[in-house]
N, C-alpha and C. Protein backbone atom coordinates (compact mmCIF):
# COMPACT_ATOMS: atom_id res chain seq x y z
N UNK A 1 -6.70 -1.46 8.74
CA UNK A 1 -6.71 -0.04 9.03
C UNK A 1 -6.45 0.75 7.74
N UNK A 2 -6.83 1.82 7.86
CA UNK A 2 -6.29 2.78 6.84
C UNK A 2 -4.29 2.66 5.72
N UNK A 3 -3.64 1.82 6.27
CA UNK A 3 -2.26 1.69 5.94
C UNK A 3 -2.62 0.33 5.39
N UNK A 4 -3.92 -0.17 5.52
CA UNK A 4 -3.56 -1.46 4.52
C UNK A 4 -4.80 -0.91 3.25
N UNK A 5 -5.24 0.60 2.69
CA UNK A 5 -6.13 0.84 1.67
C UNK A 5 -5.88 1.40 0.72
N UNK A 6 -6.21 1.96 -0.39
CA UNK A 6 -5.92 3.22 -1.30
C UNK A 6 -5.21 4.32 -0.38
N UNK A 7 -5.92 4.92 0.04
CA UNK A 7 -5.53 5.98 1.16
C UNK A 7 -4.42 5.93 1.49
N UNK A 8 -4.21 4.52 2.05
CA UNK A 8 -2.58 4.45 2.67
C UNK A 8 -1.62 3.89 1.67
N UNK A 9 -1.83 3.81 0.13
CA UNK A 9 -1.01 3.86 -0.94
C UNK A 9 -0.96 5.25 -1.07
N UNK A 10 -1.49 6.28 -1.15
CA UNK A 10 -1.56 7.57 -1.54
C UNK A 10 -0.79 8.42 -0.64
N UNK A 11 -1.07 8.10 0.72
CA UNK A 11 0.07 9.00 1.67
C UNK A 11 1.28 7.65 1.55
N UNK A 12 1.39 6.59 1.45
CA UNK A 12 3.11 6.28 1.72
C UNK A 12 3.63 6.51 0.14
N UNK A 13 3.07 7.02 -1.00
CA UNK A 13 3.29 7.68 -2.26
C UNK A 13 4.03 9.02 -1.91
N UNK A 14 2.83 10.09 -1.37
CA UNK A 14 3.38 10.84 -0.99
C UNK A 14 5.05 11.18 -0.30
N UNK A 15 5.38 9.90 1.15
CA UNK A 15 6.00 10.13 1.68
C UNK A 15 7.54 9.70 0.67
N UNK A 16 7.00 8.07 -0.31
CA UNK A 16 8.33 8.24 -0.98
C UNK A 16 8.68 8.84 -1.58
N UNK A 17 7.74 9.93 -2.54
CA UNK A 17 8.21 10.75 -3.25
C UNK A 17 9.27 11.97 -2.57
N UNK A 18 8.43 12.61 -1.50
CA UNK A 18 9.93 13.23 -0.70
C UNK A 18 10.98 12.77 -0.24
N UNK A 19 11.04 11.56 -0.15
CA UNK A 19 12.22 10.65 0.19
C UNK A 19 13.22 10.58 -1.32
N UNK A 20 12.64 10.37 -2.34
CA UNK A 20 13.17 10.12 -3.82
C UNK A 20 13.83 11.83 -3.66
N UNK A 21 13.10 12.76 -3.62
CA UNK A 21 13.21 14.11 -3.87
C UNK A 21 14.54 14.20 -2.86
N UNK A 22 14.99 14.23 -1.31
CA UNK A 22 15.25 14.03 -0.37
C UNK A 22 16.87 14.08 -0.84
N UNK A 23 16.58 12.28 -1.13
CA UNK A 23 18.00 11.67 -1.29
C UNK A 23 18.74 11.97 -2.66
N UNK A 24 18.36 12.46 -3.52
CA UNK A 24 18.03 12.65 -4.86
C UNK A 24 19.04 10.59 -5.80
N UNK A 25 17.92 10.13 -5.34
CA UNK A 25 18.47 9.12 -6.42
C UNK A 25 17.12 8.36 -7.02
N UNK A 26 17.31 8.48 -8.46
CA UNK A 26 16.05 7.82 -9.30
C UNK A 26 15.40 6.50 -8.81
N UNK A 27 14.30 6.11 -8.82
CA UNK A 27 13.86 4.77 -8.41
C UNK A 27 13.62 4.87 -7.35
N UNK A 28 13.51 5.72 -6.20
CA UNK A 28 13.36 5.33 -4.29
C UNK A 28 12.15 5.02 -4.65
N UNK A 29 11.04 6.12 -5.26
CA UNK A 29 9.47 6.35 -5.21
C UNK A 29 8.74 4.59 -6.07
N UNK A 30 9.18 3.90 -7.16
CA UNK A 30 8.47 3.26 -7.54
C UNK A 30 9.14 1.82 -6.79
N UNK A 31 10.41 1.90 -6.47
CA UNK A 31 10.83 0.64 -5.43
C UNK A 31 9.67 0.51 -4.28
N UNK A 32 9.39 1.76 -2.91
CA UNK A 32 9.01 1.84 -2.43
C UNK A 32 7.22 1.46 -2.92
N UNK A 33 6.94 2.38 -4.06
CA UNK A 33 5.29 1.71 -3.83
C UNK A 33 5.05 0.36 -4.47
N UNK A 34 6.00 0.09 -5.24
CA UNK A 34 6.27 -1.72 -6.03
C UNK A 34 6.09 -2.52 -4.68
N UNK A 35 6.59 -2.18 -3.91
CA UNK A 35 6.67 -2.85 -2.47
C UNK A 35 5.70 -3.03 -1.57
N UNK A 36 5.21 -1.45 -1.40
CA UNK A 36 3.76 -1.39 -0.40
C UNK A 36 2.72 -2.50 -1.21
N UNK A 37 2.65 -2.41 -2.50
CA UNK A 37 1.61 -2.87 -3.42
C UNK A 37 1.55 -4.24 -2.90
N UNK A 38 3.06 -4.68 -2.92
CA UNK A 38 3.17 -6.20 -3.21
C UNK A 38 2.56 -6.65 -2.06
N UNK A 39 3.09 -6.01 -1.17
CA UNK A 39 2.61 -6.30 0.48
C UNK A 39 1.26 -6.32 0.08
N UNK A 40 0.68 -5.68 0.22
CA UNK A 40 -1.28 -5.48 0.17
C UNK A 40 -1.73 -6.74 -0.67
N UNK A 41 -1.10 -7.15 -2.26
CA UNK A 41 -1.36 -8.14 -2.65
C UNK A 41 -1.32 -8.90 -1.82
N UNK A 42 -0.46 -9.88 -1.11
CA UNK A 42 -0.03 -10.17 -0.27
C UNK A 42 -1.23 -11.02 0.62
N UNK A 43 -1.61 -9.23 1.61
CA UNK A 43 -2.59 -9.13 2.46
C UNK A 43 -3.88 -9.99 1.83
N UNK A 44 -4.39 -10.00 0.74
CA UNK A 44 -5.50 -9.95 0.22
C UNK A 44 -6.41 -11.41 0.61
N UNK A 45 -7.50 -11.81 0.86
CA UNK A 45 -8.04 -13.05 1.34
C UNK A 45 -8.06 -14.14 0.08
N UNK A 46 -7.89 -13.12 -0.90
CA UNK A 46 -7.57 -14.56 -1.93
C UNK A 46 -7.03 -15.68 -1.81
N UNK A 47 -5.85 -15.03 -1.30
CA UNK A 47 -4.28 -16.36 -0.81
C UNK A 47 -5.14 -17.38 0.12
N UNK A 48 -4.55 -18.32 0.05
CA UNK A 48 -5.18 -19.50 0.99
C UNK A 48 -4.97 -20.05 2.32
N UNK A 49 -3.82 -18.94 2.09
CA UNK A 49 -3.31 -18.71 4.00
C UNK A 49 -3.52 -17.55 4.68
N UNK A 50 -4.52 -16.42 4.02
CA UNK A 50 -4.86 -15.44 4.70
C UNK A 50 -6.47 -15.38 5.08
N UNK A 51 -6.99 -15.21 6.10
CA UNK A 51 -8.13 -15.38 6.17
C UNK A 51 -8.92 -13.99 6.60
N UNK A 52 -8.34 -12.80 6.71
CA UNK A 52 -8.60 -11.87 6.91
C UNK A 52 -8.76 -10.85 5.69
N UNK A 53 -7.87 -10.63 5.20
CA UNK A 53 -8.10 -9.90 4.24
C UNK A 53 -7.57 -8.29 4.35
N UNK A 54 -7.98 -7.72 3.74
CA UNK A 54 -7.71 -5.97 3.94
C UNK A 54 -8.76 -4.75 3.14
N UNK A 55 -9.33 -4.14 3.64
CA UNK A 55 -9.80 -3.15 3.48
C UNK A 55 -9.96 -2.32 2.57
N UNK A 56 -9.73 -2.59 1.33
CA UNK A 56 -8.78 -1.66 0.30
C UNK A 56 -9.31 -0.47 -0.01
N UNK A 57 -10.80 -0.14 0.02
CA UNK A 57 -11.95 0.98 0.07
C UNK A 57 -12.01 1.40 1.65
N UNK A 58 -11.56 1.40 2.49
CA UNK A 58 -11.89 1.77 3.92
C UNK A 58 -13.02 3.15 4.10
N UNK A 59 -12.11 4.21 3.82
CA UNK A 59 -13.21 5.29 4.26
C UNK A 59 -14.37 5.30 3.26
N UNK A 60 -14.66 4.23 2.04
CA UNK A 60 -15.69 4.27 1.48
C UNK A 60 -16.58 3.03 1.86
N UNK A 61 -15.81 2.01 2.13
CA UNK A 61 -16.61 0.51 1.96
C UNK A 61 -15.57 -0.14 3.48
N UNK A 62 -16.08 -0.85 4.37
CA UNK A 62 -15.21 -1.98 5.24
C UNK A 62 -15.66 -3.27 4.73
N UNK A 63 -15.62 -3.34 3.70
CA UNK A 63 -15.59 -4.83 3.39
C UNK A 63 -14.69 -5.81 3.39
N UNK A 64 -13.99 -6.23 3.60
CA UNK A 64 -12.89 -6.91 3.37
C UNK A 64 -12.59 -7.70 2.43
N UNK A 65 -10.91 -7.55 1.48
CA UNK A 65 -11.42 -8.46 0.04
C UNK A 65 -10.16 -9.63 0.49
């Protein structure tokens, strides 16, 4: 879906940055997308135990990588 693409790096960016802003303590915003990232790596069909993959172009491409 859209939360595993660019798109959904860009709005949960968005959301940590008001969270960083929020709480005011340095680091929430790049912990948080260091994280989403890793996850999506993660996701990716490369690995040899994932066979699905993720979307990473969605509203441009459904290909799955």
């Amino acid at each position: 879906s859209y939360t595993h693409s660019i798109l959904g790096i860009v709005f949960f960016g968005i959301i940590a940055s008001n969270l960083e802003a929020s709480l005011g303590i340095h680091g929430v915003f790049s912990s948080c997308i260091g994280g989403y990232i890793s996850h999506l790596i993660a996701d990716l069909k490369i690995l040899p135990f994932n066979k699905r993959g993720i979307k990473l172009f969605l509203p441009l491409s459904s290909k799955e990588l």
